[in-house]
Protein backbone atom coordinates (compact mmCIF):
# COMPACT_ATOMS: atom_id res chain seq x y z
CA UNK A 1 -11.44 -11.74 20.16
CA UNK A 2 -8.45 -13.61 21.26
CA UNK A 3 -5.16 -12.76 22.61
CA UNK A 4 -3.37 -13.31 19.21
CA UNK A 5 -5.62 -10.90 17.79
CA UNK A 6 -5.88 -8.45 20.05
CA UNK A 7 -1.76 -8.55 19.82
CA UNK A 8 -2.35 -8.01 16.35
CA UNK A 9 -4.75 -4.98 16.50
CA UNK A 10 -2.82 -2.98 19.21
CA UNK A 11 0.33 -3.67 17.01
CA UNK A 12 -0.89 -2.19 14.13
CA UNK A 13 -2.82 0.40 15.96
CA UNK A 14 0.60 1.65 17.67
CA UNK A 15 2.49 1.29 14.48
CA UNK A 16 0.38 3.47 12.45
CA UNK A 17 0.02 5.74 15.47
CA UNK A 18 3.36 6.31 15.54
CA UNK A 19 3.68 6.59 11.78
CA UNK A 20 1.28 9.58 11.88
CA UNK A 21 3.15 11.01 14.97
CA UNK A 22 6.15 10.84 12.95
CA UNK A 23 4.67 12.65 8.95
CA UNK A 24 2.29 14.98 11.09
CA UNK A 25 4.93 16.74 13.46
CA UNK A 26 8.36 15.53 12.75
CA UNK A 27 8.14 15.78 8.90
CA UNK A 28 5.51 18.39 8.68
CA UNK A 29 7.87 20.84 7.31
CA UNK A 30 8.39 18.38 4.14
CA UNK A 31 4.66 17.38 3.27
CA UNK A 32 5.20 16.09 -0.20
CA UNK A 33 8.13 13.74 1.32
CA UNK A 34 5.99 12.93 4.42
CA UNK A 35 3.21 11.86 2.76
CA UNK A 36 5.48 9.13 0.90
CA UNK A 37 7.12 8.38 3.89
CA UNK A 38 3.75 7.14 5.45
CA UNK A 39 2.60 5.64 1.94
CA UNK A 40 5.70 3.35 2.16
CA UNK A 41 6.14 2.63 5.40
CA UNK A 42 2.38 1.68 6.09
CA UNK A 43 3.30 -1.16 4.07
CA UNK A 44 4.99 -2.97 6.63
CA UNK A 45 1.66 -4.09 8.10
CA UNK A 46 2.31 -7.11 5.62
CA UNK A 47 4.34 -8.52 8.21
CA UNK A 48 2.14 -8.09 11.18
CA UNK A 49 -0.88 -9.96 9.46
CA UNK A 50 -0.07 -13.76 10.12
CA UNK A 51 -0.80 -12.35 14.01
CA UNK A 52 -4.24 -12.78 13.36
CA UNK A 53 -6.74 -15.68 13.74
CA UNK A 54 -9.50 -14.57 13.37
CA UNK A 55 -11.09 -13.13 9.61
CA UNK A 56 -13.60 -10.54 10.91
CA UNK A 57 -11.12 -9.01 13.70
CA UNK A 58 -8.17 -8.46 11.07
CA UNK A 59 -10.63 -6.68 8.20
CA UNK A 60 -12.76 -5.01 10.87
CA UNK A 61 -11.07 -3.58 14.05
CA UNK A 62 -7.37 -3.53 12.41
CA UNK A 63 -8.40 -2.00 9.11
CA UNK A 64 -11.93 -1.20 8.72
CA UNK A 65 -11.67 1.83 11.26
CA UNK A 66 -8.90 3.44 9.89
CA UNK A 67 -10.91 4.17 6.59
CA UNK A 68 -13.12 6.78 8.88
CA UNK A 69 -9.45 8.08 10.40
CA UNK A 70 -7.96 8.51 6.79
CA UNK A 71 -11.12 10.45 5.31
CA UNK A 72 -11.56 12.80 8.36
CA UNK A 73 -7.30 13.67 7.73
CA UNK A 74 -8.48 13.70 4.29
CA UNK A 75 -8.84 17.50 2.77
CA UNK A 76 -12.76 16.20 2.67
CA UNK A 77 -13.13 16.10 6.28
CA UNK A 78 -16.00 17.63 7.39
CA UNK A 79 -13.71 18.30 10.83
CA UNK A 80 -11.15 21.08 10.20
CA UNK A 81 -8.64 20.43 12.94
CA UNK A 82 -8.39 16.70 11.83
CA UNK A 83 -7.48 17.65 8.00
CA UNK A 84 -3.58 16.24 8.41
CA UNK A 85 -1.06 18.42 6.19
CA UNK A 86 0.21 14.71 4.94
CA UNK A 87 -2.97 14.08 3.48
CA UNK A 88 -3.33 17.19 1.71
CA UNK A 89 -0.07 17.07 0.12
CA UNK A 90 -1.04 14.72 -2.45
CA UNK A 91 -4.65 13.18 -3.89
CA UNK A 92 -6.88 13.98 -1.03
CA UNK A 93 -8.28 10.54 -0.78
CA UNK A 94 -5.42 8.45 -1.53
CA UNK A 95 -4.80 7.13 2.00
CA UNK A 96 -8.41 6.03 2.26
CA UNK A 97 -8.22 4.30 -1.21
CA UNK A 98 -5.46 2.83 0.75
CA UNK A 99 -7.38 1.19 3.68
CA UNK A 100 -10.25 0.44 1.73
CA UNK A 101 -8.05 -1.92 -0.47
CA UNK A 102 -6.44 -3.49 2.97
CA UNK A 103 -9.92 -3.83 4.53
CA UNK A 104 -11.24 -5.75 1.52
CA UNK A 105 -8.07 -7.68 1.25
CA UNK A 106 -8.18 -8.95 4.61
CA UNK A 107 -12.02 -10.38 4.67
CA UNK A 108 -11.39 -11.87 0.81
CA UNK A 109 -8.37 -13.34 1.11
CA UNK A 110 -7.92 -14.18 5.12
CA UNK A 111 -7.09 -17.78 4.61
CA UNK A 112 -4.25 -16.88 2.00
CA UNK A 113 -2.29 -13.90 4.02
CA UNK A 114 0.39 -13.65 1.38
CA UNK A 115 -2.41 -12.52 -1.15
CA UNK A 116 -3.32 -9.61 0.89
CA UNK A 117 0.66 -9.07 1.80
CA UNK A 118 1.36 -9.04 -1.99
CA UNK A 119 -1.39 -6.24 -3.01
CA UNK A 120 -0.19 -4.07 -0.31
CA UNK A 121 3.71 -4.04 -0.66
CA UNK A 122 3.10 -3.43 -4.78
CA UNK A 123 0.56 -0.32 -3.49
CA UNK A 124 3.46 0.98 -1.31
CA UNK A 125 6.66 0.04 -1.42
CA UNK A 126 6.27 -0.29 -5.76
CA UNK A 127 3.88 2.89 -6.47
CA UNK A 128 5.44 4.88 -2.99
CA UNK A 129 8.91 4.05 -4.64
CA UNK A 130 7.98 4.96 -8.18
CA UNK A 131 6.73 8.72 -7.53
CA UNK A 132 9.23 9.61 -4.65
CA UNK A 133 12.09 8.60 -7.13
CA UNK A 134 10.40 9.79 -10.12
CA UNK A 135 9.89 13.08 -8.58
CA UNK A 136 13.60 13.27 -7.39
CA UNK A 137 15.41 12.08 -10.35
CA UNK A 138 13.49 11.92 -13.27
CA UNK A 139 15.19 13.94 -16.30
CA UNK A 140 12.74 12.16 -18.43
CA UNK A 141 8.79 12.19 -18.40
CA UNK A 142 6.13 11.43 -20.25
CA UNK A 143 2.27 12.24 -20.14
CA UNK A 144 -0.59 10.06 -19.40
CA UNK A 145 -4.20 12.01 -19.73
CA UNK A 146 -3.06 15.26 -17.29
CA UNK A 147 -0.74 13.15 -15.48
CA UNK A 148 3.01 13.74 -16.02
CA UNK A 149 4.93 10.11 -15.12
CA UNK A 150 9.07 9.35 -15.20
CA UNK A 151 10.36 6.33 -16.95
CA UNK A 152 12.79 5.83 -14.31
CA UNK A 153 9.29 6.16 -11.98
CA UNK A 154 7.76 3.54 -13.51
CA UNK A 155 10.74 1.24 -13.94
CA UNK A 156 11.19 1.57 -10.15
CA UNK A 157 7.93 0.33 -9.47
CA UNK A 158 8.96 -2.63 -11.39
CA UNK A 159 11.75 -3.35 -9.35
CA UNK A 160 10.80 -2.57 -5.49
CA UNK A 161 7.62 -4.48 -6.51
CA UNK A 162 9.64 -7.74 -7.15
CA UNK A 163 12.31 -7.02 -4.48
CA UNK A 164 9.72 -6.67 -1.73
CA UNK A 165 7.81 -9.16 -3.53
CA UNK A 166 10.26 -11.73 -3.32
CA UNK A 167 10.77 -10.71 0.82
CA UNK A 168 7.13 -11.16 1.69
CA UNK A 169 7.30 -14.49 -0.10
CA UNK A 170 10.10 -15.81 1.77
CA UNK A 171 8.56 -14.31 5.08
CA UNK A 172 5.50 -16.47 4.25
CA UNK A 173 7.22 -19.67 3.47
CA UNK A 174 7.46 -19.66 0.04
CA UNK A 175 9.95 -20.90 -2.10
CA UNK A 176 11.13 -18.62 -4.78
CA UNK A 177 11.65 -20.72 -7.96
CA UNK A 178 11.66 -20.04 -11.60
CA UNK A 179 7.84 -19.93 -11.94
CA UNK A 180 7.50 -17.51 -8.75
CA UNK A 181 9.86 -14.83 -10.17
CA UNK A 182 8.00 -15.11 -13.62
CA UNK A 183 4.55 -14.32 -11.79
CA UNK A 184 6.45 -11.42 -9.90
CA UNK A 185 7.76 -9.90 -13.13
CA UNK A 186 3.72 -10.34 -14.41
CA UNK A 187 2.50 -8.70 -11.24
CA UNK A 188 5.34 -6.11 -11.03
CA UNK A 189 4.27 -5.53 -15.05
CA UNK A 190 0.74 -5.42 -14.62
CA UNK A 191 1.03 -3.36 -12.08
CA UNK A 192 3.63 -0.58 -13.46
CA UNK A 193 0.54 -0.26 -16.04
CA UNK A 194 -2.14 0.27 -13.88
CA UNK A 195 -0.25 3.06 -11.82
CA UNK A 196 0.29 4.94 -15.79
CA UNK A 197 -3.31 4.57 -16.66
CA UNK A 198 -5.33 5.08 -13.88
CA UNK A 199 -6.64 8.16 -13.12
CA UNK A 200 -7.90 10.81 -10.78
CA UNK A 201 -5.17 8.87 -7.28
CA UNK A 202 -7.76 5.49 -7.75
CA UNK A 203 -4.33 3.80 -8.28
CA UNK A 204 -4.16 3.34 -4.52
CA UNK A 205 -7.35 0.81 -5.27
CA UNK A 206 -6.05 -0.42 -9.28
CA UNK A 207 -2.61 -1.34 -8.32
CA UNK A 208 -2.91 -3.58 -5.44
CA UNK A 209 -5.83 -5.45 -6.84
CA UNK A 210 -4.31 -6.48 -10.14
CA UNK A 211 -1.34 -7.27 -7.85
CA UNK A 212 -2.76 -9.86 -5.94
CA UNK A 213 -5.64 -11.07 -8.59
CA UNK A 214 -2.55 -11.85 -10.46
CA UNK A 215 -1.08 -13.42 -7.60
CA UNK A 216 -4.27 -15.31 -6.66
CA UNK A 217 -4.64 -16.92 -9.99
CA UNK A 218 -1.08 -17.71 -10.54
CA UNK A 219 -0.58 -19.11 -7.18
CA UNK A 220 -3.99 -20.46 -5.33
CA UNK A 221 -6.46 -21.27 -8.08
């Protein structure tokens, strides 16, 4: 391990430490709210990933571990006094659907940073968007199997998903053009339908892969 990845790892360590200080005692009075706060604001490790050199470091010391961590705050746990009230707020397993997707993410696509950056900012900025303002402001809602789901939810997915699509893009180098913005409306699309039509909280895994598959074939292939 090198010194730019061991930056890396105790960066993202201390980040999400600090996230979990912050839902788990600060907002623990608001658990539904909390629990969004962390899904959306674990999405900054986007930025932190061009830190790392090194493929095996970045999928398994920065995000490998933290799918033990999320399952043992998960209402699952087989450890009482590590069940976290965030976790429990929403689908128990959500947050380790979550670093599963990042894990895999960061061993596939290591060499192409912005795939892995893309997947992840759709997961939480587009679907952490869509149900805190869906939840908040919907006067509209429709059903999908048992799931009730906002129109104004599922248009704001849309629209963080290209917004924060477009900044991870220009923080990778990217020039936005014509063709770019059509594959983030396809993405942002494609993705809006997977969060209505997959089940059971497994949108934390559906979401962010057809975000960056769409992204890799667009893009890279």
């Amino acid at each position: 391990m090198i010194q730019s990845d061991i930056a890396g790892v105790l960066l993202v360590y201390i980040y999400v430490a600090i996230l979990l200080l912050i839902t788990e005692k600060l907002l623990n009075k608001y658990p539904t709210f909390s629990r969004k706060f962390l899904h959306i604001m674990v999405g900054n490790v986007a930025f932190l990933l061009p830190i790392f050199v090194t493929r095996e470091i970045m999928a398994f010391v920065a995000a490998g571990p933290f799918i033990f961590l999320t399952f043992l705050m998960s209402p699952h746990s087989p450890i009482k006094s590590l069940k976290g009230k965030t976790s429990a707020a929403g689908h128990g397993m959500g947050l380790v659907y979550y670093t599963i997707t990042w894990t895999v993410f960061a061993y596939v696509f290591f060499d192409h940073k912005e795939i892995i950056a893309i997947g992840i900012i759709a997961m939480s900025y587009g679907d952490g968007f869509a149900s805190l303002i869906g939840r908040n402001f919907a006067k509209k809602k429709y059903k999908i199997y048992d799931m009730k789901k906002s129109y104004i939810g599922s248009f704001s997915l849309v629209i963080f998903t290209i917004f924060m699509g477009i900044v991870v893009l220009l923080y990778y180098g990217i020039d936005i053009n014509l063709f770019v913005m059509e594959v983030l409306l396809l993405i942002a699309v494609c993705s809006m339908v997977a969060e209505i039509i997959t089940p059971w909280g497994l949108d934390n895994l559906s979401v962010p892969f057809i975000a960056s598959f769409y992204y890799w074939m667009a893009m890279v292939m």
